[in-house]
Protein backbone atom coordinates (compact mmCIF):
# COMPACT_ATOMS: atom_id res chain seq x y z
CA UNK A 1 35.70 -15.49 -276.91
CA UNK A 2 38.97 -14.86 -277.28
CA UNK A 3 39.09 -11.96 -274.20
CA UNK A 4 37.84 -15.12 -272.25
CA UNK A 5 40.43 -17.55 -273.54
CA UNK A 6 43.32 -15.08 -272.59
CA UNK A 7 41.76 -14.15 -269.25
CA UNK A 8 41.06 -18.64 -268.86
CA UNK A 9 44.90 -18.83 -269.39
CA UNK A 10 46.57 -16.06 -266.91
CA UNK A 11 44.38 -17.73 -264.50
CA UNK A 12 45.91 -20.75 -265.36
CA UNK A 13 48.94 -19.49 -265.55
CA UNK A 14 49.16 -18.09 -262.16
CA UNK A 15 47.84 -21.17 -260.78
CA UNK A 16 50.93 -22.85 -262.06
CA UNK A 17 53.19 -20.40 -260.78
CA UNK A 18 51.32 -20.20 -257.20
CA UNK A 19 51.99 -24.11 -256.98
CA UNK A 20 55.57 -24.11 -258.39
CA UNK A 21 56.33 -21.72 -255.76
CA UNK A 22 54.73 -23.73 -252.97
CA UNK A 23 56.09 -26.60 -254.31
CA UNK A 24 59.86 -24.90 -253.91
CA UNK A 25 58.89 -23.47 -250.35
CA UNK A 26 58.26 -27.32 -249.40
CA UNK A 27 61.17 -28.50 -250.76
CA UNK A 28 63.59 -25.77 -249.43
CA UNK A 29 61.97 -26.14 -245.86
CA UNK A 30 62.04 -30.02 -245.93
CA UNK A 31 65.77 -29.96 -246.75
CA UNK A 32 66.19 -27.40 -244.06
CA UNK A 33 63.91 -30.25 -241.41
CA UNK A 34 66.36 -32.87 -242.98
CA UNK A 35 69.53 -31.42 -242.18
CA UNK A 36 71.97 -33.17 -242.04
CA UNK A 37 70.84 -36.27 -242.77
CA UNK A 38 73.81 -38.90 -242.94
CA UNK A 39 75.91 -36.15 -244.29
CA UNK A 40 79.29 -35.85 -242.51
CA UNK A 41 79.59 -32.55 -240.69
CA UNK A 42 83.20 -30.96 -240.88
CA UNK A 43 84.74 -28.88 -238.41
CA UNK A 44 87.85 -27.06 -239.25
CA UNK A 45 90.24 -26.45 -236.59
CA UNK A 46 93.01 -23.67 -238.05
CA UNK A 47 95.39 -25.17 -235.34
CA UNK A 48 97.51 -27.86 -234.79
CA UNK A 49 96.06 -31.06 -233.34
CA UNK A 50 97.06 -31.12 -229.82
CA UNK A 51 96.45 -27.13 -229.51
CA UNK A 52 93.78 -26.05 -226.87
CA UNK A 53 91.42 -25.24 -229.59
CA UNK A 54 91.68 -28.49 -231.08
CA UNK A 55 91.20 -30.56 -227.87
CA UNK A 56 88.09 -28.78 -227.44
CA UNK A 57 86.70 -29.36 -230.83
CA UNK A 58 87.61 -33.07 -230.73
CA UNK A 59 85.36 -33.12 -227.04
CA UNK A 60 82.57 -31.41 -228.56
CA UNK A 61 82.86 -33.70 -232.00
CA UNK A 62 82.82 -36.95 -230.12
CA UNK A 63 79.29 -35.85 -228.55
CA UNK A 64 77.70 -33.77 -231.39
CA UNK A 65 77.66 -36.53 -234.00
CA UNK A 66 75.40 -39.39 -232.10
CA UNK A 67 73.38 -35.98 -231.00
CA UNK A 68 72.57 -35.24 -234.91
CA UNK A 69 72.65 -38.64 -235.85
CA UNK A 70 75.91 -38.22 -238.34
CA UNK A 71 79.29 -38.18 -238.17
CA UNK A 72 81.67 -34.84 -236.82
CA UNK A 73 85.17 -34.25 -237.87
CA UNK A 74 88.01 -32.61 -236.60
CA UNK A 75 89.81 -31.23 -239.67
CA UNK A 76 93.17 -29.41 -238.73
CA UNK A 77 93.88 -26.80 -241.35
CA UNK A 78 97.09 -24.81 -239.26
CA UNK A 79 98.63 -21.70 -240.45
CA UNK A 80 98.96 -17.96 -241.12
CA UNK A 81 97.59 -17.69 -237.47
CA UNK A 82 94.50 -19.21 -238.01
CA UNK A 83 93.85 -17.47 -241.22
CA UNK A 84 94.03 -20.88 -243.34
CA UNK A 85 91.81 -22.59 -241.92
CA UNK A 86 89.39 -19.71 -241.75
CA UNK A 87 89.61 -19.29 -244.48
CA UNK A 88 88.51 -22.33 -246.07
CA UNK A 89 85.70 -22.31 -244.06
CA UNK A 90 84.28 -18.67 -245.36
CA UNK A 91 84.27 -19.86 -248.54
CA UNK A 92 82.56 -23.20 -248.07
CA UNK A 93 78.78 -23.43 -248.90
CA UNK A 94 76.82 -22.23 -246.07
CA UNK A 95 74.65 -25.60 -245.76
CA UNK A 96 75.79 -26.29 -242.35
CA UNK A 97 78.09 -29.07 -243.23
CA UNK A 98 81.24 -27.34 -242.68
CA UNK A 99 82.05 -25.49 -239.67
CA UNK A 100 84.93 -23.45 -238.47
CA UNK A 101 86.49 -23.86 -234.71
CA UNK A 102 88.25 -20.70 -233.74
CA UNK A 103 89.86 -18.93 -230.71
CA UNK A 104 89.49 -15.42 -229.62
CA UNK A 105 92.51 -15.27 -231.73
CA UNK A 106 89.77 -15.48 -235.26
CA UNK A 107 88.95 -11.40 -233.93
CA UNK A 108 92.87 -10.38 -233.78
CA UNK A 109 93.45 -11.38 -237.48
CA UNK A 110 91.63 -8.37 -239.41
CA UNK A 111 93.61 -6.14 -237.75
CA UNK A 112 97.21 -7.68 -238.54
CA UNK A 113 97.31 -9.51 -241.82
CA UNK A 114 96.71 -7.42 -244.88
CA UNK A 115 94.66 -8.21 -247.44
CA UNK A 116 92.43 -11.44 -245.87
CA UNK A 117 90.50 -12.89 -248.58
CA UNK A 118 87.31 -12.99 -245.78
CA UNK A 119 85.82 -10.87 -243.75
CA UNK A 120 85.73 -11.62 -240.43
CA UNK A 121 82.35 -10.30 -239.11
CA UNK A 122 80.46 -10.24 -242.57
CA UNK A 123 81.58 -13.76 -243.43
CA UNK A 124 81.10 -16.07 -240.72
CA UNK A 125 78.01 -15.82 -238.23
CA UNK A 126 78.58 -17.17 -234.26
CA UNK A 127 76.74 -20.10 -233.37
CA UNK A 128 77.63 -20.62 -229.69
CA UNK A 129 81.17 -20.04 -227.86
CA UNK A 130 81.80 -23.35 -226.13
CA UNK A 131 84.47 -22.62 -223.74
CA UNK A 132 86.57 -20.53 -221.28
CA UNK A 133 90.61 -22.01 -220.96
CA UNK A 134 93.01 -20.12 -219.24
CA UNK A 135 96.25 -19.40 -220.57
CA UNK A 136 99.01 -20.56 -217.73
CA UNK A 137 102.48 -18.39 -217.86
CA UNK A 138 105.11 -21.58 -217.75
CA UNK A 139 108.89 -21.86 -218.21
CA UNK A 140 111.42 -24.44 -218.50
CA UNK A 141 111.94 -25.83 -214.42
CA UNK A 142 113.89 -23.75 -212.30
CA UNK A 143 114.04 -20.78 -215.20
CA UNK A 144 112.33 -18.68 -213.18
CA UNK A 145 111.29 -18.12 -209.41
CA UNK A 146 107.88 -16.66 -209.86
CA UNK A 147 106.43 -14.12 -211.69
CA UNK A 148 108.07 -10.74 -209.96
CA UNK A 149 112.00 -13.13 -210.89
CA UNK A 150 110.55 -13.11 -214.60
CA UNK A 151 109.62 -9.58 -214.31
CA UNK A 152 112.74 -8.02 -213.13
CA UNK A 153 115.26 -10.25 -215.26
CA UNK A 154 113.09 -8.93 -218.18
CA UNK A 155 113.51 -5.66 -217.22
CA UNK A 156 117.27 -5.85 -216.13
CA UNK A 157 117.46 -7.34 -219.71
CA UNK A 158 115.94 -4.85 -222.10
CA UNK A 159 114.67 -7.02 -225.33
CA UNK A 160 117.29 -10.38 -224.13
CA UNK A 161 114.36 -12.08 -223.01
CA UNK A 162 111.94 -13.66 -225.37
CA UNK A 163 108.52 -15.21 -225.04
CA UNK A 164 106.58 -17.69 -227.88
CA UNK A 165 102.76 -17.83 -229.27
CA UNK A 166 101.22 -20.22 -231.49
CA UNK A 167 101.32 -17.51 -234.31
CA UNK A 168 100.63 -13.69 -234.55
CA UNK A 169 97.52 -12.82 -233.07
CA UNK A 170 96.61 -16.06 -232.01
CA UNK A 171 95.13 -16.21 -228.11
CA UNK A 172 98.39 -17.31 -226.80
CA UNK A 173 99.64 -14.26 -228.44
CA UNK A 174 97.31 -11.82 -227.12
CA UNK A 175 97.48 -12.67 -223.42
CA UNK A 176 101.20 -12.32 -223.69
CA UNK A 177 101.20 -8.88 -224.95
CA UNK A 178 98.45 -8.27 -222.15
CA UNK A 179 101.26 -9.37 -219.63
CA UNK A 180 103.84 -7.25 -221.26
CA UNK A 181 102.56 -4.19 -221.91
CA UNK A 182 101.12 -4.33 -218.01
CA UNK A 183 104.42 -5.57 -216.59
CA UNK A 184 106.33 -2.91 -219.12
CA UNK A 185 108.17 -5.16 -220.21
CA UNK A 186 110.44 -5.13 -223.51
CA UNK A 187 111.22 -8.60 -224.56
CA UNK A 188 111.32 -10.64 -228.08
CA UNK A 189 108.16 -12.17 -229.67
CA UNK A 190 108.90 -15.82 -231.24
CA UNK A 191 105.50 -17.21 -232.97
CA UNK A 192 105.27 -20.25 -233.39
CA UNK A 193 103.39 -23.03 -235.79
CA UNK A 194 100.89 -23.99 -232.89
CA UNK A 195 100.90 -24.63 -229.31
CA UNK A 196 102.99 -27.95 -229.45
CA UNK A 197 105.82 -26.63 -231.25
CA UNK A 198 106.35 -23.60 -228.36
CA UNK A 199 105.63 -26.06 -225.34
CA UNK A 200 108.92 -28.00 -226.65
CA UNK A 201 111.13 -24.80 -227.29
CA UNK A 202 110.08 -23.85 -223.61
CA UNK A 203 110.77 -26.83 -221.90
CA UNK A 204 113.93 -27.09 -224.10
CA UNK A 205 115.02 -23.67 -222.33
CA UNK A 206 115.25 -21.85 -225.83
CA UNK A 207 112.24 -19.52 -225.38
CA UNK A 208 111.76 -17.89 -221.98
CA UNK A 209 108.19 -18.36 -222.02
CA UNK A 210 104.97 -18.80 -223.38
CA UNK A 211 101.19 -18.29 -222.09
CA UNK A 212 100.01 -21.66 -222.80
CA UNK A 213 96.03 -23.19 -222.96
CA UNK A 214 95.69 -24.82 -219.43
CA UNK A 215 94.58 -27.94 -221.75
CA UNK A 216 97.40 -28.00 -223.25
CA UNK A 217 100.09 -27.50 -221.11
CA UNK A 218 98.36 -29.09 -217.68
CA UNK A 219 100.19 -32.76 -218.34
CA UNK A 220 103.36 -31.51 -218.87
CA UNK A 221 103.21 -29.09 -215.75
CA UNK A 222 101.96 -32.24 -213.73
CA UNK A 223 104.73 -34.19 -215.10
CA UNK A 224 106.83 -31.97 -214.12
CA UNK A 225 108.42 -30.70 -217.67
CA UNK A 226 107.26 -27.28 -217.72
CA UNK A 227 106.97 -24.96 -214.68
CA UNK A 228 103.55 -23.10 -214.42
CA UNK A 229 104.05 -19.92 -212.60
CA UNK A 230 100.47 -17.87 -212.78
CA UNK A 231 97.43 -18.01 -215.18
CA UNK A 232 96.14 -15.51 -216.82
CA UNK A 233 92.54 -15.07 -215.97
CA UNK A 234 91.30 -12.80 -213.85
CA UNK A 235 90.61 -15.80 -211.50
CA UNK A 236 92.46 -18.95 -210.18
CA UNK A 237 91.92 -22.01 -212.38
CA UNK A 238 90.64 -25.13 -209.97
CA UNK A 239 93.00 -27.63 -212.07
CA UNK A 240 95.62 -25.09 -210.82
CA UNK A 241 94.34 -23.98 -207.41
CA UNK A 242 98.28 -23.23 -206.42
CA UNK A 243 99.25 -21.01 -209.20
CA UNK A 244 97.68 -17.40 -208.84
CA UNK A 245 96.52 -14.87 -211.55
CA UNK A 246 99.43 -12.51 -212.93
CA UNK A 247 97.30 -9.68 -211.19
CA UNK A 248 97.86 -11.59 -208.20
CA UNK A 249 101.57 -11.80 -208.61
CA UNK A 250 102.00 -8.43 -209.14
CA UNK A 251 100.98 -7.21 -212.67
CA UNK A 252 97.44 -5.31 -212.78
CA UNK A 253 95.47 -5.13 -215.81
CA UNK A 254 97.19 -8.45 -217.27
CA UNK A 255 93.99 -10.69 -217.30
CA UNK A 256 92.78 -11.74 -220.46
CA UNK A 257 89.83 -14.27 -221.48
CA UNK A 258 90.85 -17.16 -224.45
CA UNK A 259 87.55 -18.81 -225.43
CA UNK A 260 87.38 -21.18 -227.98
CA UNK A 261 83.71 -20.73 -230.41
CA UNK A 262 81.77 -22.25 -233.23
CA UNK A 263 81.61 -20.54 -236.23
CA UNK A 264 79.65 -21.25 -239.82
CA UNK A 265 79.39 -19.09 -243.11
CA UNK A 266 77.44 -16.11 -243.30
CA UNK A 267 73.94 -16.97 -244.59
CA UNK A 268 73.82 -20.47 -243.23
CA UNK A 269 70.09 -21.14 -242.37
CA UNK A 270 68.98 -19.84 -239.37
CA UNK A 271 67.37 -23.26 -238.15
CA UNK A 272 70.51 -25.31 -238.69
CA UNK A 273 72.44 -22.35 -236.60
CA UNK A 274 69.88 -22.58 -233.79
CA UNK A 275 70.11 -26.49 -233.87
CA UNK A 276 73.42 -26.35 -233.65
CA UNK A 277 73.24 -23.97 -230.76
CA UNK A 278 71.38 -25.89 -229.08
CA UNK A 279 73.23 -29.19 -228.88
CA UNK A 280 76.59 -27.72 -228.27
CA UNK A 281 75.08 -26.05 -225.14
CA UNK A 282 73.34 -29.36 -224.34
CA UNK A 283 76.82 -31.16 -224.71
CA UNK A 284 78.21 -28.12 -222.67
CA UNK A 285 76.34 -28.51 -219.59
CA UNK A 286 76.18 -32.82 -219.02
CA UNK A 287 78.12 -33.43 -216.19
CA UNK A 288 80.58 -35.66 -218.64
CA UNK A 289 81.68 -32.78 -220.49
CA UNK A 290 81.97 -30.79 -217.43
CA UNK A 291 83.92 -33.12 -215.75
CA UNK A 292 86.89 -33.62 -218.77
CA UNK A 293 86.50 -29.72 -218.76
CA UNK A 294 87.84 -29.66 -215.14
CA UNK A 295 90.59 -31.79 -215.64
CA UNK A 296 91.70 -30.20 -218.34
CA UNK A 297 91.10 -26.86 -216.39
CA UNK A 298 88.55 -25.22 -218.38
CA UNK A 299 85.19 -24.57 -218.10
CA UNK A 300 81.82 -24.26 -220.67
CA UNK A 301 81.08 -21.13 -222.06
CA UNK A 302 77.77 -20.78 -224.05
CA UNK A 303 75.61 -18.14 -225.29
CA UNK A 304 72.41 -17.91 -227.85
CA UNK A 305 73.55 -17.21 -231.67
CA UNK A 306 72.58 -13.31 -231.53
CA UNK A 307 74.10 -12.54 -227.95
CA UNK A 308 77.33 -14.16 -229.84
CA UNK A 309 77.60 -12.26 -232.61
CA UNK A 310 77.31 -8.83 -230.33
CA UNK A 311 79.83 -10.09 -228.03
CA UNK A 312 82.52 -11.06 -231.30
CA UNK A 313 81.77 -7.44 -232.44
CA UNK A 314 82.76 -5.98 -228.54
CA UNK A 315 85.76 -8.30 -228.12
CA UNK A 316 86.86 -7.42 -232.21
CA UNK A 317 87.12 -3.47 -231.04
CA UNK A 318 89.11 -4.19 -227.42
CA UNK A 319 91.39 -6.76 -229.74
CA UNK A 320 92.23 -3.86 -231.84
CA UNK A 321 93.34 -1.80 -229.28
CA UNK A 322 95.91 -4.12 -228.16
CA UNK A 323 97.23 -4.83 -231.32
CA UNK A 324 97.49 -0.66 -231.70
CA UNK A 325 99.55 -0.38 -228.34
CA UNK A 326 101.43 -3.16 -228.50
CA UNK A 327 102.52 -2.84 -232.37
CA UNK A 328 101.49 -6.44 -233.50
CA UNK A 329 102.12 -7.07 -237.00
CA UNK A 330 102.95 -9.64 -239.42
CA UNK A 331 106.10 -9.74 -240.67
């Protein structure tokens, strides 16, 4: 009797554990279906407002919170090159709520500050780039002829030039050492807080000049306040059509790619990532969002979550390389 109690009870009792586990399994997959609810999702932008990165977060914010059916915002969190704001976001719970909005500049940081409280690739997993901007090579008006002018008063000047980023290692950054190491050119870095703060030192005349976001910088170049003398894609920028590439002015190998992404902490659930995916590259491809995109001279840029994460671990390895030849470090 009592061998047929005991047996009576581990029946029972793995009964009970068989439906406390289904039980969790339900709830865990309908607060995965329920995402996000009327949660506010936050996306922090580790730039300035007003930076190229930030304009294109605020775009895809405006559009992504009616497509969830919540609210999206933009939460600047500038600094350290991006590294803040970063960051923050590696170290948020990985529920899909808080998102990070980065540059190609979020793969330069590893190799230039020391000791970063995240890692870059095991930290953070790629939901979707979202766009291509060119950088556009301007100076004050009338500080420069063209291209080949800035090139050989750079070089008649060894290290009495100077150029500005929006920080170490940010994309602004990156496609200026591009140009100078192609052009051979010696000449003094000046980072900068974000992208505002260098626009106004180069239209002021106290930085030489400064590979701006074509988003950024396209009003003041129409406006006439800063002088746009090549971009630096590998092709011409249709908001631009008159300015060519700085391979077409006369420096090979000086093309470089700034995309702006969508990033969320490692281990965030794979549905919520591929939602997510989804509706940016929805948002990506209306003719709305293509059509601000032009004006503002860039362009979408999407890719599936996996294709992503291969592409940040390619374009991590060619970032260190420049940051090897060109010295980049944070001083």
């Amino acid at each position: 009797m009592k061998k047929t109690f005991n047996t009576w009870s581990r029946r029972q009792a793995l009964t009970a554990a068989a439906a406390l586990a289904a039980i969790g399994t339900l709830g865990v997959a309908h607060a995965q279906n329920a995402w996000p609810g009327t949660q506010p999702i936050k996306l922090v932008v580790p730039f300035t407002a007003g930076s190229g990165t930030d304009i294109v977060a605020r775009l895809v914010a405006e559009k992504l919170g009616p497509a969830l059916g919540t609210s999206v915002v933009v939460d600047n969190k500038p600094g350290a090159g991006g590294t803040l704001g970063a960051a923050i976001t590696a170290k948020a719970p990985a529920d899909g709520y808080t998102l990070l909005v980065h540059s190609a500049g979020h793969l330069v940081n590893p190799w230039i500050y020391k000791g970063l409280s995240y890692d870059t690739i095991k930290d953070f997993t790629g939901i979707t780039p979202m766009a291509s901007l060119p950088n556009v090579l301007v100076t004050a008006p009338s500080h420069f002829a063209n291209v080949q002018d800035l090139v050989a008063k750079a070089k008649a000047r060894p290290g009495g030039l100077n150029y500005g980023s929006a920080g170490n290692g940010s994309a602004t950054h990156m496609n200026a050492e591009v140009f100078r190491l192609a052009a051979g050119l010696d000449a003094q870095h000046v980072p900068f807080r974000g992208t505002p703060e260098a626009m106004t030192e180069v239209m002021a005349g106290r930085v030489d000049w400064f590979f701006a976001p074509m988003v950024s910088a396209l009003p003041l170049i129409k406006s006439g306040k800063l002088q746009a003398l090549a971009v630096g894609t590998a092709k011409r920028s249709p908001a631009l059509p008159e300015a060519p590439t700085t391979v077409e002015a006369g420096v090979p190998g000086s093309e470089y790619l700034f995309w702006v992404g969508l990033f969320a902490p490692a281990k965030t659930p794979q549905p919520v990532v591929d939602r997510l995916q989804a509706e940016v590259a929805k948002i990506m491809a209306s003719p709305e969002l293509k059509e601000r995109l032009d004006k503002l001279g860039a362009e979408p840029f999407t890719m599936p979550s996996a294709q992503f994460n291969k592409f940040i671990a390619d374009e991590t390895a060619k970032a260190q390389q420049v940051v090897k030849a060109a010295s980049i470090k944070v001083d």
